[in-house]
Protein backbone atom coordinates (compact mmCIF):
# COMPACT_ATOMS: atom_id res chain seq x y z
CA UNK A 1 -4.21 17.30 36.28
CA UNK A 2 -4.27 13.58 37.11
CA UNK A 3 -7.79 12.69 37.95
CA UNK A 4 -7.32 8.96 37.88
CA UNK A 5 -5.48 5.99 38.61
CA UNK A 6 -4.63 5.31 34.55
CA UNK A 7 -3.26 8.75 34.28
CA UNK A 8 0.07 8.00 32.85
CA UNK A 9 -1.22 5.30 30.03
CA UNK A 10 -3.87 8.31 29.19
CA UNK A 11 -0.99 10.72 28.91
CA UNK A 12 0.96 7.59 26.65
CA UNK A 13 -1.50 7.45 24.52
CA UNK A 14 -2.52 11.07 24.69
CA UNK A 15 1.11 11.01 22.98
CA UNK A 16 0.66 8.55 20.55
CA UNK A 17 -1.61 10.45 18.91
CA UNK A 18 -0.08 13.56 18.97
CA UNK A 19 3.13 12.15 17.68
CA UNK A 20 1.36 10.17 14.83
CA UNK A 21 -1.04 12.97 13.35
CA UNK A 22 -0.83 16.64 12.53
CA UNK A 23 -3.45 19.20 12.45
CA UNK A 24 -4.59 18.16 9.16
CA UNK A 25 -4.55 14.58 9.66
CA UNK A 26 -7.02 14.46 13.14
CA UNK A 27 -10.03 16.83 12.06
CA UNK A 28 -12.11 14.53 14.07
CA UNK A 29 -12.22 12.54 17.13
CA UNK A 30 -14.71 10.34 18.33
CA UNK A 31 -13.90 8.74 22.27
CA UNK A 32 -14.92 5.67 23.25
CA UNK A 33 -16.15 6.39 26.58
CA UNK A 34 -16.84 9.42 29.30
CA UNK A 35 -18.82 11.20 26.81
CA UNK A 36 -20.99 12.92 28.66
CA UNK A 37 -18.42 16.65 28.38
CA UNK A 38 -19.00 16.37 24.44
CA UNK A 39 -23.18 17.39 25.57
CA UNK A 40 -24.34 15.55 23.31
CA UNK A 41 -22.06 15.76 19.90
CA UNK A 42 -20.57 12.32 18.77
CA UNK A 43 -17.41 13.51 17.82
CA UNK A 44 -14.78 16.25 18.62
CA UNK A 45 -13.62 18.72 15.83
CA UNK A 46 -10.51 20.33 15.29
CA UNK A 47 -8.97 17.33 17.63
CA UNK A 48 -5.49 17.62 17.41
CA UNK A 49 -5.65 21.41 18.66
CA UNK A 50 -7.56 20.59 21.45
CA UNK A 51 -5.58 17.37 22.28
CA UNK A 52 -2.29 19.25 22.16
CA UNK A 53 -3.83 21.55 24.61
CA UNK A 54 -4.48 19.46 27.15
CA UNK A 55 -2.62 19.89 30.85
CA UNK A 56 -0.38 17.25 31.23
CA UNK A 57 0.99 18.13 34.62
């Protein structure tokens, strides 16, 4: 669910990604910024499964 005012260049890029990777091409992501849901951890594994999971309503 949209939660701010960028949501539609998140979902664009949210996208991107999805479009230009597979499952075993993005083990790993690491964001840039609002890290503070990873609790710590640097990076997120199995990325693509969780990306392509993601509401996009």
């Amino acid at each position: 669910m949209s939660k701010t005012f960028h949501w539609q260049r998140q979902l664009r890029s949210l996208q991107f990604l999805l479009d230009r990777f597979t499952p075993d091409t993005l083990s790993y992501l690491c964001p840039g910024a609002n890290t503070g849901a990873l609790r710590g951890k640097g990076a997120i594994d199995q990325a693509y499964k969780h990306l392509s999971q993601i509401d996009r309503v």
